[in-house]
Protein backbone atom coordinates (compact mmCIF):
# COMPACT_ATOMS: atom_id res chain seq x y z
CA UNK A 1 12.85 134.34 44.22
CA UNK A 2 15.38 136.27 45.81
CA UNK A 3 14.67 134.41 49.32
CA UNK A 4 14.90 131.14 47.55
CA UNK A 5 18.05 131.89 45.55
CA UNK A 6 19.92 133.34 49.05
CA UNK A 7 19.02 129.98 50.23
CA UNK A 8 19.88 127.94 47.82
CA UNK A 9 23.72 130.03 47.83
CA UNK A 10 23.65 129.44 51.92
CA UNK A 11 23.51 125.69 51.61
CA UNK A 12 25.88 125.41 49.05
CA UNK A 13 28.30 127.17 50.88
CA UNK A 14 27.79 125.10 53.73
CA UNK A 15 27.85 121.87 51.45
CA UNK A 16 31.31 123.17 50.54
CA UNK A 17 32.76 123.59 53.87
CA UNK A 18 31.49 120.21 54.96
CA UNK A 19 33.11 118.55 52.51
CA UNK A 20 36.21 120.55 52.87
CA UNK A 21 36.51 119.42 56.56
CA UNK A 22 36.12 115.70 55.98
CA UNK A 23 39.24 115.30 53.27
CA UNK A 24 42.43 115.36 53.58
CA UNK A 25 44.70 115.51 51.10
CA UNK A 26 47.73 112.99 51.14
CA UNK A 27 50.13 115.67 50.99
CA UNK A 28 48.84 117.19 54.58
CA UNK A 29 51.10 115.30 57.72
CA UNK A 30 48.59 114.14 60.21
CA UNK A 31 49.46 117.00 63.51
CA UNK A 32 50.85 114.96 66.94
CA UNK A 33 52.15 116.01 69.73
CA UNK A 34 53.52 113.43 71.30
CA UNK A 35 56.19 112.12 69.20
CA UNK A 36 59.35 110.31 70.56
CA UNK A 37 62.31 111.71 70.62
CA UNK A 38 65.02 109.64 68.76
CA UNK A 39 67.75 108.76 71.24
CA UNK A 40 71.50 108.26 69.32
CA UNK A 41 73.09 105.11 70.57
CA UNK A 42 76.16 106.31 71.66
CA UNK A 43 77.16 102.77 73.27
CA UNK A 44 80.51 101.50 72.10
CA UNK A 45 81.53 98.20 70.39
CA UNK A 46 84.88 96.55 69.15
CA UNK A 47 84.00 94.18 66.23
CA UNK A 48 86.30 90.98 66.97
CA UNK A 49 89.36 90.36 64.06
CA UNK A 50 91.85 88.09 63.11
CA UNK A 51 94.06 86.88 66.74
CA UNK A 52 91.33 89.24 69.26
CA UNK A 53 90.75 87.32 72.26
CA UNK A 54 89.05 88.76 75.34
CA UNK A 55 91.73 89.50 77.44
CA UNK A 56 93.52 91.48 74.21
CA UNK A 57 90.76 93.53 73.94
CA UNK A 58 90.69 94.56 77.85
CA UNK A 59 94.30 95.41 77.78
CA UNK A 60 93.04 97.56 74.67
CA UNK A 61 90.27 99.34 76.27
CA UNK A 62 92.15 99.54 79.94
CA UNK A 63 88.43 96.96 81.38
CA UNK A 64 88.26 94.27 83.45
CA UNK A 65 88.01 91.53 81.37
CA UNK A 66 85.24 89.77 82.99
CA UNK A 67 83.44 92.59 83.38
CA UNK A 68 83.54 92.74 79.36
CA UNK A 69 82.12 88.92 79.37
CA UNK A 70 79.16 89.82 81.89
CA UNK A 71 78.00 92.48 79.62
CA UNK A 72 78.24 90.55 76.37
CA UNK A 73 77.32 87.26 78.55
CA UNK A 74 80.36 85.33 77.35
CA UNK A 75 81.26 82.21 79.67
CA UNK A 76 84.72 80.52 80.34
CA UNK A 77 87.18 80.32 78.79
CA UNK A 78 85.46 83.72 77.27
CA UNK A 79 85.74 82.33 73.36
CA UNK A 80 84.95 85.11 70.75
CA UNK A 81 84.15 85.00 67.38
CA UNK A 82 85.76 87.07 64.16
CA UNK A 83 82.99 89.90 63.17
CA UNK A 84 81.65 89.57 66.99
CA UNK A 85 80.44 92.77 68.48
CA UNK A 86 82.00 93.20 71.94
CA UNK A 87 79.86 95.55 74.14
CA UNK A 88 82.38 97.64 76.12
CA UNK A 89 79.74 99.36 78.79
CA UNK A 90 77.11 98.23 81.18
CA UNK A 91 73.99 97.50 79.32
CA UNK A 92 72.48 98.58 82.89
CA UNK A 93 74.16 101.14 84.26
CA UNK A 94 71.09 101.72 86.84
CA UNK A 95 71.54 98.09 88.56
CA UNK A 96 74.25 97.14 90.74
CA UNK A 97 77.35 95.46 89.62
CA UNK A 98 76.70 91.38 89.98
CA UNK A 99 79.91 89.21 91.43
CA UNK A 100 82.48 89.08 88.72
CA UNK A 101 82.88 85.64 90.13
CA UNK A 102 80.11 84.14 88.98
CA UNK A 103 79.61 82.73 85.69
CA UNK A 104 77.92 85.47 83.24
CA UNK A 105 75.28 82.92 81.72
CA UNK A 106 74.23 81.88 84.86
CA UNK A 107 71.57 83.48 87.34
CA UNK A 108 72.84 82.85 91.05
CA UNK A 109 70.80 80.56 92.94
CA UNK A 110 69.02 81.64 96.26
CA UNK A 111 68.60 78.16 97.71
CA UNK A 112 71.78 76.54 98.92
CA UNK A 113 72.20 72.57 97.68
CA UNK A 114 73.69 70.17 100.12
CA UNK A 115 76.66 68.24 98.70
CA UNK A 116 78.41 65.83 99.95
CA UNK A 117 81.73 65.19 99.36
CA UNK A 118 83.30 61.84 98.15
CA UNK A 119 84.94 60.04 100.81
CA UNK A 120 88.54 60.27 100.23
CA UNK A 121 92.04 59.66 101.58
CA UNK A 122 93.80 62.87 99.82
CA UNK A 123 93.32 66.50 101.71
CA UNK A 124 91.79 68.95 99.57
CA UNK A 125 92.07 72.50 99.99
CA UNK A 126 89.51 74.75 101.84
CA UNK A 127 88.02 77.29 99.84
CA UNK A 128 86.32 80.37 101.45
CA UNK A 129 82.63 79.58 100.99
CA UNK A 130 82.29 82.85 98.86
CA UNK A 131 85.77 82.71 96.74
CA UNK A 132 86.34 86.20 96.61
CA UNK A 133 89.56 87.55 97.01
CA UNK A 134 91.27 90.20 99.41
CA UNK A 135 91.25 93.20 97.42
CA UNK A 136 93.43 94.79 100.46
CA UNK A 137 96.59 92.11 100.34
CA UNK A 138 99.47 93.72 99.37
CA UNK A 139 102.06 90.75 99.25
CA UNK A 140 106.18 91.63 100.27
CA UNK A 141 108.45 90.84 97.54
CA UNK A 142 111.52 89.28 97.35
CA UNK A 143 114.12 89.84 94.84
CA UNK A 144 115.57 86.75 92.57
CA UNK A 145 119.20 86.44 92.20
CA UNK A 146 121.36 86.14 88.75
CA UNK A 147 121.71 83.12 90.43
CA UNK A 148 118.78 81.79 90.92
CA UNK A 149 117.82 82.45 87.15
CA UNK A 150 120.81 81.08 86.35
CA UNK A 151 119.94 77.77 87.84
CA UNK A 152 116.43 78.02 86.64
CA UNK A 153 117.94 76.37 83.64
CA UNK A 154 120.59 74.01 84.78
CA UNK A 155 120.51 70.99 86.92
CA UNK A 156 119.25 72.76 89.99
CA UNK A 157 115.72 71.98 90.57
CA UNK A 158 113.42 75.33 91.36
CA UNK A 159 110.38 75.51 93.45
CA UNK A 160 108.01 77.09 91.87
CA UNK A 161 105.69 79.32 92.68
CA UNK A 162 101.71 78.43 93.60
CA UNK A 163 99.59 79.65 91.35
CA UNK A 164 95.88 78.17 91.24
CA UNK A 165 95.19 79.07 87.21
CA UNK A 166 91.53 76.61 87.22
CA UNK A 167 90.40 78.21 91.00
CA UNK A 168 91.23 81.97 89.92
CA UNK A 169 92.21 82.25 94.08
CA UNK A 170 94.19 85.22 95.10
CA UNK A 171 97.33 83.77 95.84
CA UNK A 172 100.78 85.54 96.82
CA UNK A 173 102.42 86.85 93.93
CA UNK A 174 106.04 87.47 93.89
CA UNK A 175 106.85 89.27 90.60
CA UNK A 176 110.62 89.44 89.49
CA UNK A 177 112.25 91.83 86.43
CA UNK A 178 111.47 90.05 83.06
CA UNK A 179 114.43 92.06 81.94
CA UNK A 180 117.57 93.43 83.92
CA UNK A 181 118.11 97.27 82.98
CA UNK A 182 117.86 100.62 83.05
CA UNK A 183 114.40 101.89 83.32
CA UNK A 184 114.23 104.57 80.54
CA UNK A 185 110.42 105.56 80.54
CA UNK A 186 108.73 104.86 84.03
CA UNK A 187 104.69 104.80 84.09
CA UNK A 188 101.65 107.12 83.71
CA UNK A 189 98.51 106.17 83.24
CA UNK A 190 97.73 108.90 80.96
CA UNK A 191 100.88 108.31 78.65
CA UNK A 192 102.75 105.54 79.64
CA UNK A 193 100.57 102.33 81.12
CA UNK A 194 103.70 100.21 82.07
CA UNK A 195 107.44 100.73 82.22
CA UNK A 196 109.57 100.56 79.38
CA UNK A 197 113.38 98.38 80.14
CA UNK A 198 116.27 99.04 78.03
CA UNK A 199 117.94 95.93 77.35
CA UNK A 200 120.00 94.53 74.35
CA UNK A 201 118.23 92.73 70.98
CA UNK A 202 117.64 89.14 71.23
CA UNK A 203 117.97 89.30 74.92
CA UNK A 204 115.93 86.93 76.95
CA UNK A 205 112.54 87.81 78.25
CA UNK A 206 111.15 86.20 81.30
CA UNK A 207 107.70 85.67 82.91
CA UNK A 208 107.43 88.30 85.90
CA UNK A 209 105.35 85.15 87.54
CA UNK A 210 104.03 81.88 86.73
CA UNK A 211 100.54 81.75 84.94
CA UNK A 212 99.06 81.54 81.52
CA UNK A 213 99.35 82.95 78.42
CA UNK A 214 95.97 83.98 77.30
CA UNK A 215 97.35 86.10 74.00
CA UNK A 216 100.07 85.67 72.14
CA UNK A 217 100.62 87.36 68.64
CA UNK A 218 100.35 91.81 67.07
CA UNK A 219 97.32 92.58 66.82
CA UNK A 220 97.20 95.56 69.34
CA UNK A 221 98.33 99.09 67.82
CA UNK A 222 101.28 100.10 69.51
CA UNK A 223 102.36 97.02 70.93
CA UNK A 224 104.28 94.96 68.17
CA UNK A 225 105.05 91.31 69.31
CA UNK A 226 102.75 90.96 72.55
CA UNK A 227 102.10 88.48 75.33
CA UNK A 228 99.84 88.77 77.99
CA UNK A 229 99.72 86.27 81.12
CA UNK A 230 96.85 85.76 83.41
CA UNK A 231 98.14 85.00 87.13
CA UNK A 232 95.22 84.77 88.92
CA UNK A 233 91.47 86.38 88.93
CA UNK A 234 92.96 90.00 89.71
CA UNK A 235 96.48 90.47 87.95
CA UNK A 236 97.84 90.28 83.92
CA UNK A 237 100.90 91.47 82.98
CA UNK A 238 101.71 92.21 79.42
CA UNK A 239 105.18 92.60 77.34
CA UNK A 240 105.86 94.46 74.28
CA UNK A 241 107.81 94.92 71.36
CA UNK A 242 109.33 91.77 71.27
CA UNK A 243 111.59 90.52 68.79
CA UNK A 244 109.99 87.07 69.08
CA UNK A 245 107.46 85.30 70.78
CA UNK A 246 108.53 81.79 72.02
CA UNK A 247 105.52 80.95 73.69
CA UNK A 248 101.70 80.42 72.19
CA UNK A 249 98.52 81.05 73.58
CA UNK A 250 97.29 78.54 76.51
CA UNK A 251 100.68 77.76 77.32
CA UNK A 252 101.25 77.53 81.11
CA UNK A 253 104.63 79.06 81.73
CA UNK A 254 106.62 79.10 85.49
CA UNK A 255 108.12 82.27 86.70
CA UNK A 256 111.40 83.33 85.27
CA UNK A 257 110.63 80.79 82.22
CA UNK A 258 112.11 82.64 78.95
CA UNK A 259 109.23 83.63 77.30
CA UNK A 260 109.92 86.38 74.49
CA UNK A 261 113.21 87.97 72.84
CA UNK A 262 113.79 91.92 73.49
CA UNK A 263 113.01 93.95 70.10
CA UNK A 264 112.86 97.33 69.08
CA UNK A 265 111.10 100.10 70.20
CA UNK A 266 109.06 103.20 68.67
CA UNK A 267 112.19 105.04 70.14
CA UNK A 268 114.63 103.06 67.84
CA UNK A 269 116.42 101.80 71.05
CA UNK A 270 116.02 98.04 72.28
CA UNK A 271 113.95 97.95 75.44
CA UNK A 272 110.63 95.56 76.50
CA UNK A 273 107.36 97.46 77.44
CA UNK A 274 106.00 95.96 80.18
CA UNK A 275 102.64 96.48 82.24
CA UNK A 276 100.80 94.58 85.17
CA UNK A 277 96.87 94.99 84.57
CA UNK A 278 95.14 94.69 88.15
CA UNK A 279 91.35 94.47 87.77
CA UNK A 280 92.03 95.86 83.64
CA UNK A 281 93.47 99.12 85.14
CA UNK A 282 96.94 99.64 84.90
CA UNK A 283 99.01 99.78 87.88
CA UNK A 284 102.80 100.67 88.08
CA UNK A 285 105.03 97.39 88.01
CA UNK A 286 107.50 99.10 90.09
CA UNK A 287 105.31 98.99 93.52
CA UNK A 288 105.22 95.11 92.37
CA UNK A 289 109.09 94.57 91.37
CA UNK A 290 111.63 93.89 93.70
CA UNK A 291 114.49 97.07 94.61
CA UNK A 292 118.05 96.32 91.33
């Protein structure tokens, strides 16, 4: 009996371990070693408002503004929606930068198409077969005189100056004052990302060059009344703290065409902020003004 009964004791023991083994309660988190780690998305956005438009948010941000439409694959003329997440980094940092030239929703093409060209009696202009512009020109500039603006708006016809706005070509740019005055803050990129021109309120504000506006309105902290014009592919400039804005958005304007009315500064002294944006980074407008 007692051999039977230690047996009987034996295999319900083991009984009891088997079935031990083979349940799991549901409060017991199943053991892994080879979990993910969870990676933060650090990546930043600017959710479009009211008046945003593409080349706004660049002069924001200090980016190229067609290097903002690449990575959120916005084509021309770069139109952005209200509540519109704008991506403001490479989505692939890894690759190498494509041609900011080329249109963002469209892969390049490896085979070249012959075209041929409409017979006609009118010279068009050659175009360098891979439009890209000479990041090395540095153009000579030539001061305007009083007088020159003067007869901007009289009788006296002015030439203007040749701006391609639909090719984007780099072109010579001749950039004049938009203001004449003292210069009473001069630039730094870390403090100061133009120049800031004292002048008088209500004064007359003119475009540093012909081109086109591409924003017109306050929506940028800091700024107060602001217009921005595109010149060509490379350059913007921008003027602040206006007074009033006498020109809207898509308007092409000429060079020395009144444009704005000085206002008021943060520094409770009439003046006009101005910048010139090569590439989105600022630059300082002096190497691009002519010598008072």
């Amino acid at each position: 009996m007692t051999s039977i009964h230690s047996k009987l004791i034996y295999i319900a023991i083991v009984s009891a371990l088997l079935d031990g083994c083979s349940t799991v309660g549901p409060n017991y988190a199943p053991v892994t070693t080879n979990s993910p780690d969870i990676v933060k998305d650090e990546t930043k956005y600017h959710q479009v408002k009211k008046g945003d438009t593409l080349y706004a948010i660049s002069l924001m941000y200090d980016l190229d503004y067609r290097q903002i439409a690449q990575w959120n694959r916005i084509a021309p003329p770069y139109t952005i929606e209200i509540g519109q997440k704008i991506r403001l980094s490479d989505p692939n940092p890894g690759n190498k930068s494509p041609d900011l030239a080329a249109d963002p929703q469209k892969p390049k093409e490896t085979k070249q198409k012959t075209v041929i060209a409409p017979i006609s009696s009118q010279k068009k202009a050659v175009i360098s077969p891979n439009n890209k512009p000479n990041l090395a020109y540095r153009p000579s500039y030539k001061a305007q005189s009083p007088k020159d603006s003067a007869e901007k708006y009289g009788s006296s016809p002015q030439k203007k100056s040749i701006i391609s706005i639909d090719n984007e070509n780099m072109l010579k740019l001749n950039f004049q004052w938009p203001v004449k005055g003292k210069v009473l803050k001069s630039f730094s990129q870390a403090d100061n990302k133009g120049i800031d021109i004292a002048g008088e309120i209500g004064q007359d504000v003119s475009a540093a060059e012909a081109g086109k506006v591409v924003y017109s309105g306050q929506g940028l902290i800091g700024y107060g009344n602001l217009l921005i014009i595109k010149h060509n592919d490379l350059y913007l400039s921008a003027y602040a703290n206006n007074s009033r804005l006498l020109v809207a958005e898509g308007h092409i304007v000429e060079k020395g065409e009144v444009i704005a009315k000085v206002g008021q500064a943060k520094s409770d002294r009439a003046s006009l902020h101005f910048e010139i944006r090569k590439n989105g980074k600022p630059v300082n407008p002096v190497s691009f003004l002519p010598e008072k």
